[in-house]
Each structure stands twice: as C-alpha cells, then as structure tokens.
PDB file of N, CA and C in Angstrom:
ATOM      1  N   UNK A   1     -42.819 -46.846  61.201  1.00  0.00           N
ATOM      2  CA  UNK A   1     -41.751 -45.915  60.937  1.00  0.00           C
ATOM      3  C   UNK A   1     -42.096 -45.129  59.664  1.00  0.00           C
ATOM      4  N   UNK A   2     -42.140 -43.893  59.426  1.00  0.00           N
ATOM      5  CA  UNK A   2     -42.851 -43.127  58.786  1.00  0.00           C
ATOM      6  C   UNK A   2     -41.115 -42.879  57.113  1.00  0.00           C
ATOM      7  N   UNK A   3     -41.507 -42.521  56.243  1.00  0.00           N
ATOM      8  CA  UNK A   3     -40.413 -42.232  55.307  1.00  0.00           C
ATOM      9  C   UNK A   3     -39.298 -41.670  55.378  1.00  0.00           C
ATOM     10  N   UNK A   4     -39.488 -40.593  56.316  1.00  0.00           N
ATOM     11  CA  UNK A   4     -38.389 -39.738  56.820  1.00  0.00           C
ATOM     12  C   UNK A   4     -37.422 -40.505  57.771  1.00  0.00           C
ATOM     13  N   UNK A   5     -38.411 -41.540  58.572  1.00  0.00           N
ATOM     14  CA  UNK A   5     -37.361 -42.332  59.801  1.00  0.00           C
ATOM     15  C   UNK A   5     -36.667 -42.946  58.695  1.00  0.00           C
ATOM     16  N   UNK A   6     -36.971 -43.806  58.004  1.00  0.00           N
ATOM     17  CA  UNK A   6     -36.454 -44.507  56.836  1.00  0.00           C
ATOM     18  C   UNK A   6     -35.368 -44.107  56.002  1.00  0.00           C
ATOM     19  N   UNK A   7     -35.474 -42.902  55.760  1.00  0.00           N
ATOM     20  CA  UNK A   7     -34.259 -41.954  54.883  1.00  0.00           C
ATOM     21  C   UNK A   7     -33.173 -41.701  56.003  1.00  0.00           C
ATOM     22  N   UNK A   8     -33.627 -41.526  57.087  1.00  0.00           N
ATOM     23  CA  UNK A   8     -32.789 -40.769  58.195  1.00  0.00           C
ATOM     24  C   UNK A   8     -31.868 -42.318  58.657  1.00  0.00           C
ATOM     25  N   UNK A   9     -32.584 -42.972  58.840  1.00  0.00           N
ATOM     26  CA  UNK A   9     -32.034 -44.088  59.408  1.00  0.00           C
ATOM     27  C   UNK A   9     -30.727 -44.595  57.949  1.00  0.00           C
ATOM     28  N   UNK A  10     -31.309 -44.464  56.925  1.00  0.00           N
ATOM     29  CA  UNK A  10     -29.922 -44.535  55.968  1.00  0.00           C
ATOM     30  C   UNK A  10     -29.230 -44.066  55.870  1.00  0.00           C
ATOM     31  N   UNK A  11     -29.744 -42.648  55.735  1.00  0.00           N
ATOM     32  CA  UNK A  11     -28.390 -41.958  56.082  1.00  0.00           C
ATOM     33  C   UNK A  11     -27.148 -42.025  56.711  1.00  0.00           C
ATOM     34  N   UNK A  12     -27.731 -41.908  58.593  1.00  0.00           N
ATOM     35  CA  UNK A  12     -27.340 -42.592  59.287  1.00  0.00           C
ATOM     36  C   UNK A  12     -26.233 -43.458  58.925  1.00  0.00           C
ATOM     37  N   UNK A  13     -26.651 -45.083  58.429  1.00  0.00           N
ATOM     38  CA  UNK A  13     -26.208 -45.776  58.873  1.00  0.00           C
ATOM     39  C   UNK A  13     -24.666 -45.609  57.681  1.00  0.00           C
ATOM     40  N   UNK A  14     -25.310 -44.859  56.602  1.00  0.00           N
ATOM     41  CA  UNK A  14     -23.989 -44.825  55.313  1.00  0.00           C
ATOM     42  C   UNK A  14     -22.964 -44.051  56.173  1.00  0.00           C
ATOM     43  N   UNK A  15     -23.083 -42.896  56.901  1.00  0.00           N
ATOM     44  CA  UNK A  15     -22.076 -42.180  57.535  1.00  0.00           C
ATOM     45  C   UNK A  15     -21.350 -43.084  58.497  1.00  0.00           C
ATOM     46  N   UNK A  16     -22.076 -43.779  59.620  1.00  0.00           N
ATOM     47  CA  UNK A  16     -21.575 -44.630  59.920  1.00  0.00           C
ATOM     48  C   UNK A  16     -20.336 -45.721  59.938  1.00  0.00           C
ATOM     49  N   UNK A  17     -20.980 -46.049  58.963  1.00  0.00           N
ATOM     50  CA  UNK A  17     -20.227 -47.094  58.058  1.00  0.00           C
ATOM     51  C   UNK A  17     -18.729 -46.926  57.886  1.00  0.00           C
ATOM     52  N   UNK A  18     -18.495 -45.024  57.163  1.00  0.00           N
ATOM     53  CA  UNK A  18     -17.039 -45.187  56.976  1.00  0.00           C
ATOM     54  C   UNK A  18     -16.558 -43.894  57.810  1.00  0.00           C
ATOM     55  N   UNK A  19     -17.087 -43.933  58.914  1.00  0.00           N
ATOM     56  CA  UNK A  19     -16.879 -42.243  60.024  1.00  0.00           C
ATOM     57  C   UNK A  19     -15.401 -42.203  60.235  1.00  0.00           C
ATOM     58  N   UNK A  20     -14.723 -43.361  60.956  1.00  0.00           N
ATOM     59  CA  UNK A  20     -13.556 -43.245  60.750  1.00  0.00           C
ATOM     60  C   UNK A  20     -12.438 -42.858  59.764  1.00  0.00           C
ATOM     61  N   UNK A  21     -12.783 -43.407  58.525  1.00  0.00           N
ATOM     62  CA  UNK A  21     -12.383 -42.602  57.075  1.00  0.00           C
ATOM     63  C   UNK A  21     -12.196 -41.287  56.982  1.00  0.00           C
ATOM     64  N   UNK A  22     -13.636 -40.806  57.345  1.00  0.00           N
ATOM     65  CA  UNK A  22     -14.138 -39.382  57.136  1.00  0.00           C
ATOM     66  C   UNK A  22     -13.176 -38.885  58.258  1.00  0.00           C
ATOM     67  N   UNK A  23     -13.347 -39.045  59.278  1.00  0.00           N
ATOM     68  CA  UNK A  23     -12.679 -38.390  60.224  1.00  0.00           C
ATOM     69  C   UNK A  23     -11.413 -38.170  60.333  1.00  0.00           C
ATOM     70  N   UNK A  24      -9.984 -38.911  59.606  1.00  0.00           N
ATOM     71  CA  UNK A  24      -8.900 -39.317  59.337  1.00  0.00           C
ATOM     72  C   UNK A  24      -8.951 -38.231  57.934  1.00  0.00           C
ATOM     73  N   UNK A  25      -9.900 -38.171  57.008  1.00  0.00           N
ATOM     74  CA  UNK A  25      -9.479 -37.273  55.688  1.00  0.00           C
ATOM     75  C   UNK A  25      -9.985 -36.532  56.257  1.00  0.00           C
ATOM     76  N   UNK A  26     -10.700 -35.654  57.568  1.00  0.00           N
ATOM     77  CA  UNK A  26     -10.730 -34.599  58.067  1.00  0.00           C
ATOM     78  C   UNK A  26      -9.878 -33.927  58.494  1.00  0.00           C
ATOM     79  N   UNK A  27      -8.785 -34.885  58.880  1.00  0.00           N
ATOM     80  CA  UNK A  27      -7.662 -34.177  60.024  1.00  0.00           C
ATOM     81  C   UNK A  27      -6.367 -34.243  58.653  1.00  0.00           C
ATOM     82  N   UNK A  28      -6.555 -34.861  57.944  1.00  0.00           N
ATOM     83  CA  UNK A  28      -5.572 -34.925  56.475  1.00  0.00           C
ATOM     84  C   UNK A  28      -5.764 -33.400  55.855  1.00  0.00           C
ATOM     85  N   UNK A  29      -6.925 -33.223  55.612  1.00  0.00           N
ATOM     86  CA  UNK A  29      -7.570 -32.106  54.570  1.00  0.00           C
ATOM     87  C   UNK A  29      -7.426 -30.726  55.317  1.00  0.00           C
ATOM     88  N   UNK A  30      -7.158 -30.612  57.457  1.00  0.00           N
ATOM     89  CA  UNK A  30      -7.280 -29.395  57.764  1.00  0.00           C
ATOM     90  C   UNK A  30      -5.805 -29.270  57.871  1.00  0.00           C
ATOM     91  N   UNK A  31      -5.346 -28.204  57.634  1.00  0.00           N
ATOM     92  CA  UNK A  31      -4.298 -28.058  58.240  1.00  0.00           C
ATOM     93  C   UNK A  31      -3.617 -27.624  59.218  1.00  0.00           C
ATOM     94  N   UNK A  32      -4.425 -27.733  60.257  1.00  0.00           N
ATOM     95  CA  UNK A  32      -4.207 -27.192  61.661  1.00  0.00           C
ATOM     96  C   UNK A  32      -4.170 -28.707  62.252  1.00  0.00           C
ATOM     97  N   UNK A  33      -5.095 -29.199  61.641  1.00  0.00           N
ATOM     98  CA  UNK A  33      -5.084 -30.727  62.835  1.00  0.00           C
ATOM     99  C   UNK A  33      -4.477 -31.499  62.039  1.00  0.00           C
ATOM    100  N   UNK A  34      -3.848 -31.541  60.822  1.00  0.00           N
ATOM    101  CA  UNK A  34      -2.670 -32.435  60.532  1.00  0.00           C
ATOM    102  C   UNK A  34      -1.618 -31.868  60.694  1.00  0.00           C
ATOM    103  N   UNK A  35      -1.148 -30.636  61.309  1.00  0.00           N
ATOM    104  CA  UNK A  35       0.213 -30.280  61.762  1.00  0.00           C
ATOM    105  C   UNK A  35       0.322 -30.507  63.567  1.00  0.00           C
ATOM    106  N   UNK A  36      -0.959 -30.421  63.977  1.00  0.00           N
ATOM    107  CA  UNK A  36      -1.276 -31.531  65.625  1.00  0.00           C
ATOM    108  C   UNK A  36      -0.712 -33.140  65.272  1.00  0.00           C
ATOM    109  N   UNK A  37      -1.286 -33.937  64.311  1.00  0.00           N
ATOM    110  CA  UNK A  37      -0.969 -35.064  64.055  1.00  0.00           C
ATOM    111  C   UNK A  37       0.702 -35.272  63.492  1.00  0.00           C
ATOM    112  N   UNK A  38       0.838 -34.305  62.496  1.00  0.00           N
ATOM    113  CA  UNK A  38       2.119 -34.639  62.532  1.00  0.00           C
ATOM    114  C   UNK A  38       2.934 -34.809  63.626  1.00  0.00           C
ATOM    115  N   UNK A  39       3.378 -33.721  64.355  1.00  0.00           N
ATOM    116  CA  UNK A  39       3.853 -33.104  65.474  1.00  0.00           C
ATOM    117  C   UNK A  39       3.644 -34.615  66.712  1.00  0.00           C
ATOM    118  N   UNK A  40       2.227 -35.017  67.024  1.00  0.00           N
ATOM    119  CA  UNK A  40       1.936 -36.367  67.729  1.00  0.00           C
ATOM    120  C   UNK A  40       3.107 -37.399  67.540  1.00  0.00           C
ATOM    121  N   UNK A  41       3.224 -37.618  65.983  1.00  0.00           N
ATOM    122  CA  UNK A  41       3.647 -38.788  65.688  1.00  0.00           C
ATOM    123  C   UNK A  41       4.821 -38.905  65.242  1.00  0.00           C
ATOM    124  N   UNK A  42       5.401 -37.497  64.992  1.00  0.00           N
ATOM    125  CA  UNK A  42       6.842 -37.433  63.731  1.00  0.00           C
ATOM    126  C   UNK A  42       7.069 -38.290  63.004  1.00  0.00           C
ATOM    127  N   UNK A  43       8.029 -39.344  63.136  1.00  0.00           N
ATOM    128  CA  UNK A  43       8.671 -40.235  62.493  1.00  0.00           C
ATOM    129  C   UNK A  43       8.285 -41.801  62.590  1.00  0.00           C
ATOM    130  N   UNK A  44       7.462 -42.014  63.747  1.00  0.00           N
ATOM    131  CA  UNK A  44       7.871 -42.611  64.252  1.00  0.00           C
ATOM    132  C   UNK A  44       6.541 -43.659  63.863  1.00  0.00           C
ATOM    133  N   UNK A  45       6.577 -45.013  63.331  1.00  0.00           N
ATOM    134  CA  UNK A  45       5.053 -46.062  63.178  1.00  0.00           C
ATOM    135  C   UNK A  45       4.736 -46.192  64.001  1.00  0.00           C
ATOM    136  N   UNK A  46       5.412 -46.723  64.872  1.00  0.00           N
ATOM    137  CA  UNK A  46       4.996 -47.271  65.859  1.00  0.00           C
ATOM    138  C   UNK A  46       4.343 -46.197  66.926  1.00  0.00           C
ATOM    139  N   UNK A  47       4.604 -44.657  66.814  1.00  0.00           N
ATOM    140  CA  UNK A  47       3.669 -43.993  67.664  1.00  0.00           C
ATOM    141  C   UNK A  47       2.466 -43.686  66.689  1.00  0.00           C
ATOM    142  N   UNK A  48       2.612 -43.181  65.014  1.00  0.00           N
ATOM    143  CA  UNK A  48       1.538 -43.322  64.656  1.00  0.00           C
ATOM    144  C   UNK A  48       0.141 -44.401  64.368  1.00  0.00           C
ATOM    145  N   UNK A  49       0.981 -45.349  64.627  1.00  0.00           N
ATOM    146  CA  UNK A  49      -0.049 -46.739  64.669  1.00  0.00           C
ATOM    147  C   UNK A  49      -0.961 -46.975  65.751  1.00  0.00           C
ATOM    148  N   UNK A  50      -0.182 -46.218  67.293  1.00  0.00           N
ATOM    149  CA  UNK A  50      -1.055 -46.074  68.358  1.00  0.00           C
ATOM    150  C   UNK A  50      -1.721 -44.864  68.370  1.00  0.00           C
ATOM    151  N   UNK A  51      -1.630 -43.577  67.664  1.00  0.00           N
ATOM    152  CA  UNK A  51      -2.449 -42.751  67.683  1.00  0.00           C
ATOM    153  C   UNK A  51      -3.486 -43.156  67.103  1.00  0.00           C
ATOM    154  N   UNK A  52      -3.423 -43.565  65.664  1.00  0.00           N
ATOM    155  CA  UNK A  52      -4.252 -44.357  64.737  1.00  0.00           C
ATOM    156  C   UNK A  52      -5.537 -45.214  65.482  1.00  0.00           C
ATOM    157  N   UNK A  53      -5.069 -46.655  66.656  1.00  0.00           N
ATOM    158  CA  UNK A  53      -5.721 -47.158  66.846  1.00  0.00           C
ATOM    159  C   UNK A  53      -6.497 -46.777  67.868  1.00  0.00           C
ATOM    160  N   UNK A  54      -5.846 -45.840  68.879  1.00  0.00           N
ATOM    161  CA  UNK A  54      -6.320 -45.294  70.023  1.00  0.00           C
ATOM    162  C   UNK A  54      -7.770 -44.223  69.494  1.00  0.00           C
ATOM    163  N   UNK A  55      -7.540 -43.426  68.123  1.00  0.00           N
ATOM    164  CA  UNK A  55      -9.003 -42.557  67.687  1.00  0.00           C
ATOM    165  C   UNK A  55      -9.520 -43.285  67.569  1.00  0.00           C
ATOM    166  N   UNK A  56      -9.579 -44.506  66.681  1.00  0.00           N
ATOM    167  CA  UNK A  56     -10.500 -45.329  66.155  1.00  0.00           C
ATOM    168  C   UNK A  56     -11.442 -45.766  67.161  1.00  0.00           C
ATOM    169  N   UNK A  57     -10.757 -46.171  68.437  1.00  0.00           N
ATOM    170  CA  UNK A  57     -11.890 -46.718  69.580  1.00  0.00           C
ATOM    171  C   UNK A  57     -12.998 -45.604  70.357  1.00  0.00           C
ATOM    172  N   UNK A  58     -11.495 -44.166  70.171  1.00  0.00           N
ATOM    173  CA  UNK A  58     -12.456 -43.270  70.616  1.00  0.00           C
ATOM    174  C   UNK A  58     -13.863 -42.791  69.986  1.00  0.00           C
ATOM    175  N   UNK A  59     -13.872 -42.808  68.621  1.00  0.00           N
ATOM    176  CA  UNK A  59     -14.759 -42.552  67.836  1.00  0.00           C
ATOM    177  C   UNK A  59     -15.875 -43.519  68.198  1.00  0.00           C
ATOM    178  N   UNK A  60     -15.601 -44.798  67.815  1.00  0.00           N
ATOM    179  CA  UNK A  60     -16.528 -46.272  68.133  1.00  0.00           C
ATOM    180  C   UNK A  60     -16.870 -45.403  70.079  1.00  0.00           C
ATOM    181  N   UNK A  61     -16.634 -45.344  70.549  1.00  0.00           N
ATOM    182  CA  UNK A  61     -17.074 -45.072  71.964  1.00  0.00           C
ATOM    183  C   UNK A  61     -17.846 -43.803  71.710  1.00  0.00           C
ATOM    184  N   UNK A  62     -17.179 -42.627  71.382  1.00  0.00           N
ATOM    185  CA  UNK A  62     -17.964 -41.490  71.528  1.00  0.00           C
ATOM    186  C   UNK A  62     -19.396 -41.753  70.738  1.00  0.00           C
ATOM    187  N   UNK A  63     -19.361 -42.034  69.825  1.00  0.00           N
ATOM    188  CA  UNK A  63     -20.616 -42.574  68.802  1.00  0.00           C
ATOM    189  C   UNK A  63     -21.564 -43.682  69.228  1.00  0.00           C
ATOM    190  N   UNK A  64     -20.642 -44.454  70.255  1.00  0.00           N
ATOM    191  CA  UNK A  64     -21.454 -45.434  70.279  1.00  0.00           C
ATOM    192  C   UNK A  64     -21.809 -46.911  69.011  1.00  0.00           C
ATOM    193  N   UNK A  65     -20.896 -46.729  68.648  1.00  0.00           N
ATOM    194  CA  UNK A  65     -20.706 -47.733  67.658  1.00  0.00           C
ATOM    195  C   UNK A  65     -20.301 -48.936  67.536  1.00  0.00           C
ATOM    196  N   UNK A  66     -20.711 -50.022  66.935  1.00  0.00           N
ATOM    197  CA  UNK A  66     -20.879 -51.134  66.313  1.00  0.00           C
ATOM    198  C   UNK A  66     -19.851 -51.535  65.194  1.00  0.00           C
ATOM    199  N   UNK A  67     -19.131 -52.793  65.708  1.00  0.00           N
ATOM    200  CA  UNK A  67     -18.355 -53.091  64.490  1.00  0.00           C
ATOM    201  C   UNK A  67     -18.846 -53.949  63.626  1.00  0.00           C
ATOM    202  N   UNK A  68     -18.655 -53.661  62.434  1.00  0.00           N
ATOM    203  CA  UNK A  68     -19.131 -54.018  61.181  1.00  0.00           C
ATOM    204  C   UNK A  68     -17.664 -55.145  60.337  1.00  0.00           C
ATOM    205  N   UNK A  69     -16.818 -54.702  60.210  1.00  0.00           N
ATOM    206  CA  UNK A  69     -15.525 -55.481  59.424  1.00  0.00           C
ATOM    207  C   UNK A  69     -14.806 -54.807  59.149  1.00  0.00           C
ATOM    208  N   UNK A  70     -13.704 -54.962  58.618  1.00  0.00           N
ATOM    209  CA  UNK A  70     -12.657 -54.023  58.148  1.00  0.00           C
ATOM    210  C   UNK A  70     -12.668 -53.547  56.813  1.00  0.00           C
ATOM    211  N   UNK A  71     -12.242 -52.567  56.487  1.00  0.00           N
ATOM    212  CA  UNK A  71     -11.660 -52.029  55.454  1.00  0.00           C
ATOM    213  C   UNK A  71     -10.409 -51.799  55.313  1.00  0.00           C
ATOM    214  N   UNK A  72     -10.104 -52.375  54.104  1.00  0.00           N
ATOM    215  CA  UNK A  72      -9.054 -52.003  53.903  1.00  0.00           C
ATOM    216  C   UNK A  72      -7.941 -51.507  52.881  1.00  0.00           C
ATOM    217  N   UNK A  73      -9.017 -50.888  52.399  1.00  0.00           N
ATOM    218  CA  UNK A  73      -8.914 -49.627  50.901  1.00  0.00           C
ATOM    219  C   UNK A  73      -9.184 -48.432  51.389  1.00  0.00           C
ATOM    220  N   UNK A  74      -9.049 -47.481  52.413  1.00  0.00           N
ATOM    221  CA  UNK A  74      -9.124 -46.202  53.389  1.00  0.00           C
ATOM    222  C   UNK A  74      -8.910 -45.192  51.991  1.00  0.00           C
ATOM    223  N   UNK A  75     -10.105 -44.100  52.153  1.00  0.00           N
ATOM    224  CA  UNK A  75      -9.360 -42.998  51.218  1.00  0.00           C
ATOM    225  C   UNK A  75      -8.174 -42.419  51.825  1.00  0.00           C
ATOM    226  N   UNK A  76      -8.378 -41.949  53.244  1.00  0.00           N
ATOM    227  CA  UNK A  76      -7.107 -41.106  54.156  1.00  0.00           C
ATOM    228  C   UNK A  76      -5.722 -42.052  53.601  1.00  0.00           C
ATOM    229  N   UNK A  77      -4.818 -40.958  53.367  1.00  0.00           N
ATOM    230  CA  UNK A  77      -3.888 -41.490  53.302  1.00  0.00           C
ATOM    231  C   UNK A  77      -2.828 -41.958  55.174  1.00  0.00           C
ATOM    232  N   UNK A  78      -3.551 -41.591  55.959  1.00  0.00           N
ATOM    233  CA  UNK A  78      -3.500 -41.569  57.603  1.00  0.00           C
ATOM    234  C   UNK A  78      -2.866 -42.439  58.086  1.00  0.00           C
ATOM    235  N   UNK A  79      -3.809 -43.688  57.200  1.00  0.00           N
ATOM    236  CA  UNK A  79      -4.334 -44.797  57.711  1.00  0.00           C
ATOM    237  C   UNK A  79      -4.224 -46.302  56.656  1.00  0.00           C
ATOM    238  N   UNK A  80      -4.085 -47.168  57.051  1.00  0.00           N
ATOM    239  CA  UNK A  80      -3.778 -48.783  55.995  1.00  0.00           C
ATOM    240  C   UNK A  80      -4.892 -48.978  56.144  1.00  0.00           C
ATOM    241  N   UNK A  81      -5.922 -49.375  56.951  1.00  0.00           N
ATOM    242  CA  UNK A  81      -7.414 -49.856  57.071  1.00  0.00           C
ATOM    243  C   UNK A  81      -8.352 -49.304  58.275  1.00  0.00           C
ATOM    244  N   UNK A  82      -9.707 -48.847  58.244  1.00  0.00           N
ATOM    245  CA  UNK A  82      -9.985 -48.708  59.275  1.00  0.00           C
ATOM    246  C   UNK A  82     -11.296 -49.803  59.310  1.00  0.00           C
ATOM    247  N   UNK A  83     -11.787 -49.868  60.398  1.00  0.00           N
ATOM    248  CA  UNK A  83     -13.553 -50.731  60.819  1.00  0.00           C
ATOM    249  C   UNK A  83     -14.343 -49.663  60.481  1.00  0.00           C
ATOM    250  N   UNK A  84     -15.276 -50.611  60.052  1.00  0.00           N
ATOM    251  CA  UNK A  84     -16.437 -50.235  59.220  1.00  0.00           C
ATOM    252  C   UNK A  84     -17.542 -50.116  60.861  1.00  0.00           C
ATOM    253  N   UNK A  85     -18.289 -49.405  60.721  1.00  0.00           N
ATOM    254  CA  UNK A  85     -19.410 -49.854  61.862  1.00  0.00           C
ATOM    255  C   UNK A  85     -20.709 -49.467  61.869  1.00  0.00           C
ATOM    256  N   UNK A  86     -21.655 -49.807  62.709  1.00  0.00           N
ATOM    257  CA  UNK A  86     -22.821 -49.185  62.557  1.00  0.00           C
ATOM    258  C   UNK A  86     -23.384 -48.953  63.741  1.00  0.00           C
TER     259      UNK A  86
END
C-alpha cells in the first residue's frame, strides 16, 4: 500500500467515524433542511427520535458502514448521541 493509500485510508476512516455528527450539523447549519426537519418533527420526541434513528441507519446503509460504539457528546444539537462507525 503505497503513502497516499495510507493517508487516504485515514482520512477515510476519521470522516467515518463521526459522519453521522457531520451530517446532523449539516442539516442544523442549512437552513432549508432544518426548516424540512423542523416541519418532519414539530413538537413532537417521539417523532423526532424516529426521524433521528431512522437517518442514522440510512447513512450506516448508504455508506456501507460499520459500527464502531456510541457517542455520546454529539456536536449537533439534533441529536443526544450518535454511533461512531467505520
């Protein structure tokens, strides 16, 4: 595996790691797709808790991802914890 696979493959795996995060302070930070999310969930935990858990798998699926453990210090304010993965 040559240096570049090596760098790439870290990279990689750091994004990985907290994609769900990222992806949750993505939809926090735009404001088009946190007025979609609001709107999803209004008031309500118990529907935002299933929106919540329902991306999370989608992501792990679309990516193809590996669970790693939980977190549960999330920057998004979205979210209480998400899985870590690789």
């Amino acid at each position: 595996m040559s240096q570049f696979d090596n760098f790439f493959n870290e990279v990689f795996d750091k994004f990985s790691k907290d994609i769900t995060n990222r992806i949750f302070l993505m939809i926090e930070n735009d404001p088009e797709l946190m007025d979609k999310y609001s709107s999803l969930v209004g008031d309500d935990k118990k529907i935002k808790d299933n929106l919540n858990t329902e991306l999370g798998k989608a992501i792990k699926k679309k990516y193809n991802l590996e669970n790693i453990k939980e977190n549960k210090n999330p920057e998004s304010s979205l979210i209480e914890s998400y899985t870590e993965h690789k």
